[in-house]
Protein backbone atom coordinates (compact mmCIF):
# COMPACT_ATOMS: atom_id res chain seq x y z
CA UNK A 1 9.17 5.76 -11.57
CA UNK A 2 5.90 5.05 -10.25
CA UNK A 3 4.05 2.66 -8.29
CA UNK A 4 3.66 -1.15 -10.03
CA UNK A 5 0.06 -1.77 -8.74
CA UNK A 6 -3.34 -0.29 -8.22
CA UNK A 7 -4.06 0.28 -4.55
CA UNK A 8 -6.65 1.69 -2.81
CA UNK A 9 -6.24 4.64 -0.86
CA UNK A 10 -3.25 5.07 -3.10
CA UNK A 11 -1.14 8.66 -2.30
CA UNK A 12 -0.39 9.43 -6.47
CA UNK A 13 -2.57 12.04 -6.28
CA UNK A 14 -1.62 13.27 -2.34
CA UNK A 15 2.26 13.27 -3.43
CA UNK A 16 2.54 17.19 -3.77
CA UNK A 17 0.59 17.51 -0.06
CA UNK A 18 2.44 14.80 1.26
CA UNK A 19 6.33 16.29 -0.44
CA UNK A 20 5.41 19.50 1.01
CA UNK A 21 4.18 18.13 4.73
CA UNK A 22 7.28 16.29 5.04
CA UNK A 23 9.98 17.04 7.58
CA UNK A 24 12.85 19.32 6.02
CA UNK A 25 15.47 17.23 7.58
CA UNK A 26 15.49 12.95 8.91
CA UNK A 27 17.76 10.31 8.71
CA UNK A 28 16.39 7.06 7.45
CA UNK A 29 12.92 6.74 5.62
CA UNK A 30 10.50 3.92 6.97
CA UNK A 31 6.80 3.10 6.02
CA UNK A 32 4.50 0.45 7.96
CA UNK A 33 1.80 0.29 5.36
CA UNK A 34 3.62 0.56 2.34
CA UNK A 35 0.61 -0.53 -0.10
CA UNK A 36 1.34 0.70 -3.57
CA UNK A 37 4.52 2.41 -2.32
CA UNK A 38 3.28 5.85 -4.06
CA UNK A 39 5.67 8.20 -1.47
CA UNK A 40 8.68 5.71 -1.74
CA UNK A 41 9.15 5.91 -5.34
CA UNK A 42 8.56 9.79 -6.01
CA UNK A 43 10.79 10.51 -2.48
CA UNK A 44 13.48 7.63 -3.65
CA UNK A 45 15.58 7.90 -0.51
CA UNK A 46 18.84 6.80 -0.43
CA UNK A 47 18.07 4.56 3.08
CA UNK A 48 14.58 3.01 3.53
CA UNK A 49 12.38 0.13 5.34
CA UNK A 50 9.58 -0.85 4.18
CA UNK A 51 6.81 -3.14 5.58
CA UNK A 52 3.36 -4.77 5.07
CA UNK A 53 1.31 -7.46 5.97
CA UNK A 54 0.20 -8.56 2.70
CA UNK A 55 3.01 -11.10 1.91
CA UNK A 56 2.09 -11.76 -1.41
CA UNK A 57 2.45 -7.64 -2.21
CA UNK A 58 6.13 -7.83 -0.13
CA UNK A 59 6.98 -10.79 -2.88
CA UNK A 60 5.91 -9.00 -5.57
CA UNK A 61 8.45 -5.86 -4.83
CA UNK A 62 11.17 -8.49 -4.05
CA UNK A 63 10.94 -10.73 -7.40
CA UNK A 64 11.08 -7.01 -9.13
CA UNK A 65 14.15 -6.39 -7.54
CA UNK A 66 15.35 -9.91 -8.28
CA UNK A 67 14.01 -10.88 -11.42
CA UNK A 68 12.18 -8.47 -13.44
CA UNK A 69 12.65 -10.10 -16.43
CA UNK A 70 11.33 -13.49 -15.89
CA UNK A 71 8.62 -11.88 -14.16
CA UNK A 72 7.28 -9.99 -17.18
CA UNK A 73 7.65 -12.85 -19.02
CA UNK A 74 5.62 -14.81 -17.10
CA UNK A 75 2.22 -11.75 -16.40
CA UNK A 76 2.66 -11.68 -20.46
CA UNK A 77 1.89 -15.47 -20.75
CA UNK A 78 -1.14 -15.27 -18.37
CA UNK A 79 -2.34 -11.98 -20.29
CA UNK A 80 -2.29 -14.12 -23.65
CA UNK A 81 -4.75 -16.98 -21.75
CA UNK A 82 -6.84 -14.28 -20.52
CA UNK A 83 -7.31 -13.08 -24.12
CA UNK A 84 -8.27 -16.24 -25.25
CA UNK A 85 -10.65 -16.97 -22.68
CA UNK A 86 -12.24 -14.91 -19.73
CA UNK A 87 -12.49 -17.50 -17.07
CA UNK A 88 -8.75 -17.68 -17.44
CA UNK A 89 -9.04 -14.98 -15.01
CA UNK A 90 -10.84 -16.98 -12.39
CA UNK A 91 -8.55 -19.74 -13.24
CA UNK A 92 -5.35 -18.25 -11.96
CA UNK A 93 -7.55 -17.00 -9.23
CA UNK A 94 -9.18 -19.98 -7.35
CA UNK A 95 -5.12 -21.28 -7.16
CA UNK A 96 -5.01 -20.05 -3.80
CA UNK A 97 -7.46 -22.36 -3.12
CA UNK A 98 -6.93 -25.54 -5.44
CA UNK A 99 -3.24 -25.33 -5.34
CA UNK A 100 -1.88 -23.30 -2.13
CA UNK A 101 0.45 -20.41 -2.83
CA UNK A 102 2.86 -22.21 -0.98
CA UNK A 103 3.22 -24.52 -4.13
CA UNK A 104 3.73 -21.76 -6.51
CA UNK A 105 7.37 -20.74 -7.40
CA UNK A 106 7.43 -16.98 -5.83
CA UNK A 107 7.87 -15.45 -8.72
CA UNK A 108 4.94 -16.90 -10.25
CA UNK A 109 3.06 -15.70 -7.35
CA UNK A 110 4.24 -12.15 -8.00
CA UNK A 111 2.89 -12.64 -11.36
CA UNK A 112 -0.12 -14.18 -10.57
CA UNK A 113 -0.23 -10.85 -7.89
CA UNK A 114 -0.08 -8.35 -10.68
CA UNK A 115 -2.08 -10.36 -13.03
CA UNK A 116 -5.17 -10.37 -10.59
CA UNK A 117 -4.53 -6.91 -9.48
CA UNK A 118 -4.29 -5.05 -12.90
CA UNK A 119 -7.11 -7.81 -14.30
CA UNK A 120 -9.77 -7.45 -10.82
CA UNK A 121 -12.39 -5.02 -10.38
CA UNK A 122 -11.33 -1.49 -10.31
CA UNK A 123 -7.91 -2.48 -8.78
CA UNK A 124 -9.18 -4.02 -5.47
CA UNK A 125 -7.15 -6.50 -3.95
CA UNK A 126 -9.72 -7.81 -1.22
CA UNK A 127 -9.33 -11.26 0.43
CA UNK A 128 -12.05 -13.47 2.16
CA UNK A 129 -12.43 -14.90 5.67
CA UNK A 130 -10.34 -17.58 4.74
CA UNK A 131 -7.24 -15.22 3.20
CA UNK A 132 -8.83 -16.16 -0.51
CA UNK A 133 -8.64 -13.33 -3.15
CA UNK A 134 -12.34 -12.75 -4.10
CA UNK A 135 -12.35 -10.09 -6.20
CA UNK A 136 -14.10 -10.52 -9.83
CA UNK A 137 -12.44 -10.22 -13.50
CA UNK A 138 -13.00 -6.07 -14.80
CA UNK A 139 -14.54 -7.00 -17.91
CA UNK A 140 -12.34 -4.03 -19.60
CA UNK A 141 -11.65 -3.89 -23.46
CA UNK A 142 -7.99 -3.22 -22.76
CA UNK A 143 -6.03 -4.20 -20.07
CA UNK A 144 -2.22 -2.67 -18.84
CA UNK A 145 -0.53 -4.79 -16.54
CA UNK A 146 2.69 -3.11 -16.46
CA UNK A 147 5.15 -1.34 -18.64
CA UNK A 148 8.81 -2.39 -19.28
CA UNK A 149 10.54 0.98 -18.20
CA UNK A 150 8.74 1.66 -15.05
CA UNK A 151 9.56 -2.10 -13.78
CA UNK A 152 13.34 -1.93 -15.06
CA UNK A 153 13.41 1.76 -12.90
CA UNK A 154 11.59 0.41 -9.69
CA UNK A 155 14.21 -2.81 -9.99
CA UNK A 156 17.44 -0.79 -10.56
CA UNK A 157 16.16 1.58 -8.00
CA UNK A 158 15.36 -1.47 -5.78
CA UNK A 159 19.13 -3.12 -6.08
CA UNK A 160 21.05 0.11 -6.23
CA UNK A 161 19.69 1.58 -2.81
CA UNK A 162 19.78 0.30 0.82
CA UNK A 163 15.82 -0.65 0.95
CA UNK A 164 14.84 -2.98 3.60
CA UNK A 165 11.58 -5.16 3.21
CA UNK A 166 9.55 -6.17 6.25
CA UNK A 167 6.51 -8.68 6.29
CA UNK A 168 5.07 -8.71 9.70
CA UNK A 169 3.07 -6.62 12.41
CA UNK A 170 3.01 -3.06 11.97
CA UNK A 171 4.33 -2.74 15.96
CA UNK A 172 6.82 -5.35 15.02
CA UNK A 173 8.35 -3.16 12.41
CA UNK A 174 8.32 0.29 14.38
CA UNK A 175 10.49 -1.00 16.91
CA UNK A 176 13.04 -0.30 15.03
CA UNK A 177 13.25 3.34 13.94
CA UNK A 178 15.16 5.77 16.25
CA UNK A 179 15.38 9.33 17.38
CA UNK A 180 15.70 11.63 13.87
CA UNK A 181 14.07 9.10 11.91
CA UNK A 182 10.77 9.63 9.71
CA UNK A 183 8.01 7.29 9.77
CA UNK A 184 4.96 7.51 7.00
CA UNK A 185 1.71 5.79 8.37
CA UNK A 186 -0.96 4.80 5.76
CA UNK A 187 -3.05 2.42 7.57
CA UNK A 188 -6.62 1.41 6.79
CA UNK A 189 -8.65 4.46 6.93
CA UNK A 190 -11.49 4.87 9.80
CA UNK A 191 -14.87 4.79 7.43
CA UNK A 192 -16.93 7.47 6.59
CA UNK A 193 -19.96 5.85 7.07
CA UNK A 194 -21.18 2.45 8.79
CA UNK A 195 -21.35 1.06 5.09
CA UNK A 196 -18.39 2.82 3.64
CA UNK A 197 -15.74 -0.05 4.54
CA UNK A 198 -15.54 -2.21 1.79
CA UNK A 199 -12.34 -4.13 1.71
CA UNK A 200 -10.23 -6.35 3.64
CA UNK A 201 -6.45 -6.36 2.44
CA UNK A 202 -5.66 -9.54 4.93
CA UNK A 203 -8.65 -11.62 6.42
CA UNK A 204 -8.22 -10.43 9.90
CA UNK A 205 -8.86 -6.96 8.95
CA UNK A 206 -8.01 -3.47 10.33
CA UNK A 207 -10.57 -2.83 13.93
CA UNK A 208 -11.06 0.96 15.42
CA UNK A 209 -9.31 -1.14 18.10
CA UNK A 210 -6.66 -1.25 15.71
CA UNK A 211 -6.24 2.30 15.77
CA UNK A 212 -6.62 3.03 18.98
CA UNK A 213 -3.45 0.96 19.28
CA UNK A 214 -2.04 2.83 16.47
CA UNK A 215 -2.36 6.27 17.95
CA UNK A 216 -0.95 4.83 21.22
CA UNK A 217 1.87 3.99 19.48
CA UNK A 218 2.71 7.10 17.80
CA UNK A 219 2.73 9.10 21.02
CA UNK A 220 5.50 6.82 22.00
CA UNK A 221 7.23 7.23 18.79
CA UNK A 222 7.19 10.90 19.49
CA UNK A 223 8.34 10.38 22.80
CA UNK A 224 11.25 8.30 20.88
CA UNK A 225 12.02 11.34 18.91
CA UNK A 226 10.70 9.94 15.52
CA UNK A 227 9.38 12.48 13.51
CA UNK A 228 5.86 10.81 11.91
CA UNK A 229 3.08 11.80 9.11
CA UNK A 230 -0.01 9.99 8.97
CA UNK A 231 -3.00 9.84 6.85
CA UNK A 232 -6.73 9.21 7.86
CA UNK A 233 -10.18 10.10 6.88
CA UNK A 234 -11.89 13.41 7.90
CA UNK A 235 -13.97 12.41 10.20
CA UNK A 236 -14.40 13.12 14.03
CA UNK A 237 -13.24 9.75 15.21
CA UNK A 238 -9.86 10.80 13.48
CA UNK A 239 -9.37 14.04 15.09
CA UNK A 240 -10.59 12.69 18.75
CA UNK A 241 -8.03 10.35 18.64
CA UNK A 242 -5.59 12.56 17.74
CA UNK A 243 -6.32 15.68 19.67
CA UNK A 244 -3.09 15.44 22.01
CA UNK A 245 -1.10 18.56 21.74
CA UNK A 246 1.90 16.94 19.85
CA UNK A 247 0.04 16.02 16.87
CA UNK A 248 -0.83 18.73 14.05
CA UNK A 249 -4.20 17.59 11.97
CA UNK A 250 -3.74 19.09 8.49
CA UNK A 251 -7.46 18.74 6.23
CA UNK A 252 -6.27 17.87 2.46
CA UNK A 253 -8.21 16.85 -0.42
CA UNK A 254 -7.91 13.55 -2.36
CA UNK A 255 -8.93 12.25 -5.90
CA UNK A 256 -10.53 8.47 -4.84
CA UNK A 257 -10.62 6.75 -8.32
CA UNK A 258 -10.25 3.55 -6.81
CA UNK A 259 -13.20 1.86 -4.75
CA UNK A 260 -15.94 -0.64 -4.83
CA UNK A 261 -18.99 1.84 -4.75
CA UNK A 262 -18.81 4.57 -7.17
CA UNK A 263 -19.77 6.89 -4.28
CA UNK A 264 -16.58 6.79 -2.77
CA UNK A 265 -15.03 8.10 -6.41
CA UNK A 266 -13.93 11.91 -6.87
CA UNK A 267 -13.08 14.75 -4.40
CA UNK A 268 -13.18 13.42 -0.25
CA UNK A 269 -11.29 15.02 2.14
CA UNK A 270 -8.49 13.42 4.37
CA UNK A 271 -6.40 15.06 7.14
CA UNK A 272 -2.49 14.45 7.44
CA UNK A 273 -1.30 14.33 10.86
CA UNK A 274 2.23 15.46 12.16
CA UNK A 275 4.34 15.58 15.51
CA UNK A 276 6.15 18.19 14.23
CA UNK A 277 6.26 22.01 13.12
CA UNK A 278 6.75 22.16 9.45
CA UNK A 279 8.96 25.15 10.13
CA UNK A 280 11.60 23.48 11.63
């Protein structure tokens, strides 16, 4: 079982760092920035909540659950137009703005999700000032958008556990978990550079503000008792904001293979941050 889209800053190639970083014992599993839900699906816990902002990504996990089938059906249909015509592409994208995606059926919008997503360039899902997907058509030979097994596991997996999807503010969300929880945190990373951010995932974007906030809000998860991992760029913004003696910063190496300038490709380091001993 693996994850159903392309995401960047995706953990596939973390998941052995990440498995072995992880708490030996918790209770229930929760993850603010789920993304392409990389650590969910190799962990597969029995208990989980979920949660991001992009609603259209939270729809897309739900109408898998729901209705895999019909949802297949549907990405197959818009991957015959596209073969029959390129600017199909940019047809099925400019909906957001012609049509509204309130006047799509969700599950078309799930479909229309995955379509873009597995169709865009090099699997960016970036959205304009205005919340409009503006990312161009990939121009590949061959295009994947799913396959049949891996969406029938994800579903079953989906229906047959307890896993709880939120849509709404990170804070919002991690009011909930409680003393002998685990929380992962994958937020936007801090750049590497002044030019290195590339993407927006929702229109309002992700400030160092942001993550000032963020760190304030771990401490008072730890305070809570909630054991936390979270993952951030190498650089010294990262481990200034984290130097409080209850976190542990962890330097790991990543395979990027997803970003907008090729630079950003290959080997980049990235630390993992813990409240907690990995000996316990």
């Amino acid at each position: 079982m693996n994850s159903i889209v392309k995401w960047v800053g995706g953990k596939k190639q973390l998941l052995p760092e990440l498995k072995e970083n992880m708490p030996k014992k918790y209770n229930r599993y929760f993850e603010a920035f789920l993304g392409g839900g990389a650590l969910l699906f190799a962990l597969k816990p029995e208990i989980a909540y979920v949660n991001d902002l992009n609603s259209e990504l939270i729809n897309l996990y739900v109408r898998v659950k729901n209705s895999p089938k019909k949802l297949m059906t549907i990405v197959d249909d818009l991957a015959l137009e596209l073969i029959e015509d390129e600017d199909y592409y940019y047809y099925i994208r400019q909906l957001d703005r012609k049509v509204g995606l309130k006047n799509l059926t969700p599950t078309f919008r799930a479909a229309r999700f995955l379509f873009l997503n597995k169709a865009g360039y090099n699997g960016l899902y970036r959205v304009n000032s205005s919340g409009h997907n503006n990312v161009p058509f990939a121009k590949k030979t061959e295009l994947s958008f799913y396959t049949e097994e891996n969406i029938e596991s994800v579903s079953k997996y989906l229906k047959n556990k307890e896993i709880h999807f939120h849509n709404t503010d990170y804070k919002k969300f991690l009011a909930i978990p409680v003393a002998g929880d685990f929380v992962y945190l994958d937020p936007p990373y801090i750049p590497v550079s002044e030019t290195a951010s590339f993407t927006s995932y929702q229109k309002d974007g992700f400030s160092f503000q942001d993550q000032i906030e963020l760190r304030d809000l771990c401490l008072e998860l730890t305070e809570r008792g909630v054991h936390l991992m979270l993952s951030n760029s190498d650089v010294p913004k990262v481990h200034e904001l984290y130097s409080n003696e209850c976190f542990n910063i962890k330097i790991v190496t990543a395979r990027r293979s997803i970003n907008s300038n090729g630079d950003g490709r290959g080997n980049v380091n990235e630390v993992l941050i813990t409240n907690y001993d990995l000996e316990e």
